[in-house]
C-alpha atoms as a PDB file:
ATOM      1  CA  UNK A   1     -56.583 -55.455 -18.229  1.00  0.00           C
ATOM      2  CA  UNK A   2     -60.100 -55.253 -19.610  1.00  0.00           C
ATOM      3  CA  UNK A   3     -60.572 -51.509 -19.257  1.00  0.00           C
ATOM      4  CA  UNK A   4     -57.094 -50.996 -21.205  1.00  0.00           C
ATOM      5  CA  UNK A   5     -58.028 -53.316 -24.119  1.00  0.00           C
ATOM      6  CA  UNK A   6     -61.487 -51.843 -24.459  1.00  0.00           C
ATOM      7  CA  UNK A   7     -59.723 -48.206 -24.581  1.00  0.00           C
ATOM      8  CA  UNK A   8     -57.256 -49.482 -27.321  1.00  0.00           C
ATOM      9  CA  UNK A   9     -60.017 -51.125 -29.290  1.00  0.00           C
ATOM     10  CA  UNK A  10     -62.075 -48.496 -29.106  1.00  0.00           C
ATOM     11  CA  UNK A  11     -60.095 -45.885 -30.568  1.00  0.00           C
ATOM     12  CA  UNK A  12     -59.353 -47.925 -33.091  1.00  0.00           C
ATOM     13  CA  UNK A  13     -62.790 -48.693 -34.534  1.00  0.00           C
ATOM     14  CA  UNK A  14     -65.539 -46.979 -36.592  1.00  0.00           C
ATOM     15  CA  UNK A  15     -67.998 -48.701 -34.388  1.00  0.00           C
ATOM     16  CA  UNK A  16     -66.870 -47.979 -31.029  1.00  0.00           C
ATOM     17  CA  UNK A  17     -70.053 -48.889 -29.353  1.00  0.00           C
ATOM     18  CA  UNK A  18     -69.956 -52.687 -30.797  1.00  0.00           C
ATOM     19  CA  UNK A  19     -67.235 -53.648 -28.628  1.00  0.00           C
ATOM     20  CA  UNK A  20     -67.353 -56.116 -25.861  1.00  0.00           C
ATOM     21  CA  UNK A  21     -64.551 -56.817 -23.263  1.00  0.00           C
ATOM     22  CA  UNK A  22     -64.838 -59.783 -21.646  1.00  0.00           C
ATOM     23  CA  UNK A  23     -62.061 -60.706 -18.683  1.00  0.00           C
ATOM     24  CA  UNK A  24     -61.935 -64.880 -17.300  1.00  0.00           C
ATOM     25  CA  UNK A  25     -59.299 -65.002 -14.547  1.00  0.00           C
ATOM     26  CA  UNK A  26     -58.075 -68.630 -13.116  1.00  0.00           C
ATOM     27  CA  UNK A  27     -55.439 -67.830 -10.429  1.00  0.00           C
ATOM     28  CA  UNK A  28     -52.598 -65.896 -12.323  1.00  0.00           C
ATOM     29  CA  UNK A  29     -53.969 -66.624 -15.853  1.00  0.00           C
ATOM     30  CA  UNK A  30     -56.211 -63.882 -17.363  1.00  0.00           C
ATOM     31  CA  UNK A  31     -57.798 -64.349 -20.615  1.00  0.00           C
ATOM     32  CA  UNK A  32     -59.670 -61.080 -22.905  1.00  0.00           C
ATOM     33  CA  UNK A  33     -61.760 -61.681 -25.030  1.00  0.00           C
ATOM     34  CA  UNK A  34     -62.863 -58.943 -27.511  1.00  0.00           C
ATOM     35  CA  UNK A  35     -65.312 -58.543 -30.036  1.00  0.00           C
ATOM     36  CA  UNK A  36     -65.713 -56.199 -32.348  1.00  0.00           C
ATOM     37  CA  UNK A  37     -68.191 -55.337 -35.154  1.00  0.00           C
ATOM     38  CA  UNK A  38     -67.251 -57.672 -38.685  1.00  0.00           C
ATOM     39  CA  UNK A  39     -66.861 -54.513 -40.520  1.00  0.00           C
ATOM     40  CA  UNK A  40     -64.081 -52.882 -37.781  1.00  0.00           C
ATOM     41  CA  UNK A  41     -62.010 -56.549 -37.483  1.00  0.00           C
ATOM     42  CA  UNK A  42     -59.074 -55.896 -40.073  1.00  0.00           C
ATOM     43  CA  UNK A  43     -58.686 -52.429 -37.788  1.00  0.00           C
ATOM     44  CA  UNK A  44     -58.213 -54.366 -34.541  1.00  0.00           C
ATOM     45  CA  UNK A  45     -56.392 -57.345 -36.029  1.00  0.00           C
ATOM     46  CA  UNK A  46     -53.960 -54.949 -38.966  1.00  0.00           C
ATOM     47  CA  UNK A  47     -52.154 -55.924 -41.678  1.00  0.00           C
ATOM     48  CA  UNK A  48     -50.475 -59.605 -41.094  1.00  0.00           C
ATOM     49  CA  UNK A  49     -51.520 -59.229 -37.635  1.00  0.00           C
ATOM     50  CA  UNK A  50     -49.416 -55.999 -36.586  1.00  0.00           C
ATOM     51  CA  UNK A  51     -51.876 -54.350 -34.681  1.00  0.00           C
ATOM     52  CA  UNK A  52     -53.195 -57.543 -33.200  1.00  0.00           C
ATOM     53  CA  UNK A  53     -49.583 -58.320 -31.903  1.00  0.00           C
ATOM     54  CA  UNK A  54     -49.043 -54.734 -30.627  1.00  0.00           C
ATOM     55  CA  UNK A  55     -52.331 -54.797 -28.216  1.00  0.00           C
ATOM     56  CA  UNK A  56     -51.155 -58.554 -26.973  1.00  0.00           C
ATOM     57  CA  UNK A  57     -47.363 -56.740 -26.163  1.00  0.00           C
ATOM     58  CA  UNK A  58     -48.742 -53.757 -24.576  1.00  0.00           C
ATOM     59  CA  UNK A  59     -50.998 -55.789 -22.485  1.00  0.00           C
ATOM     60  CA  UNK A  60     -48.077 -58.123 -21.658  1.00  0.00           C
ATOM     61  CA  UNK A  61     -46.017 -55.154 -20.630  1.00  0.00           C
ATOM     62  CA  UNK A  62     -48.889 -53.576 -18.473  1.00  0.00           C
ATOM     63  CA  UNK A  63     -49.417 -57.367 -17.130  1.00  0.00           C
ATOM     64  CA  UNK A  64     -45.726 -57.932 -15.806  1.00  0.00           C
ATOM     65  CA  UNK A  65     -46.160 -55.473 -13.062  1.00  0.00           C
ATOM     66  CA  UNK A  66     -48.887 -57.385 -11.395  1.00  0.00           C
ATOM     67  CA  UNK A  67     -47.318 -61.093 -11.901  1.00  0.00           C
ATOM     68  CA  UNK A  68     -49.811 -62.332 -14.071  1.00  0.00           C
ATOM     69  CA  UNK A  69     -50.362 -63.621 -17.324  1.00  0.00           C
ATOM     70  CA  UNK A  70     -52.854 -62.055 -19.793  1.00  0.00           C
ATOM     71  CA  UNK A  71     -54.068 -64.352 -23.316  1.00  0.00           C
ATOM     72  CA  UNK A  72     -55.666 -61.604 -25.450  1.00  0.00           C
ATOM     73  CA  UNK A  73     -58.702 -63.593 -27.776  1.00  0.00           C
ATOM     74  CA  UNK A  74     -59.885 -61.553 -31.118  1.00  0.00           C
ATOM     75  CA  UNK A  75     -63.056 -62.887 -31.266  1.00  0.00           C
ATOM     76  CA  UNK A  76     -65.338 -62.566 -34.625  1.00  0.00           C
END
């Protein structure tokens, strides 16, 4: 799950080299934690939180097939 949310954040960022992925499994609860530059977080988070919700629901979609469950943490 890390390598798919650094890919999304990535492409949408000015700063793509600023971001950090950071993955803490315990058992079938994964948590990723991203950072981002200050100046690129209203492009990962959106307007009211749209984009913010969509990387959390594709992430939860890609996360079904293995039986776990993935916590996505925006992280300033």
């Amino acid at each position: 799950m890390k390598e798919l949310v650094e890919v999304m954040a990535k492409a949408l960022v000015d700063k793509p080299e600023a971001v950090q992925v950071t993955e803490e499994t315990d058992g079938k609860h994964i948590t990723v934690k991203l950072k981002v530059d200050p100046s690129d977080m209203g492009k990962v988070i959106g307007k009211q939180g749209r984009i913010a919700k969509a990387i959390r629901a594709v992430v939860k979609a890609a996360s079904t097939k293995d039986d776990t469950y993935v916590d996505v943490d925006i992280i300033e």
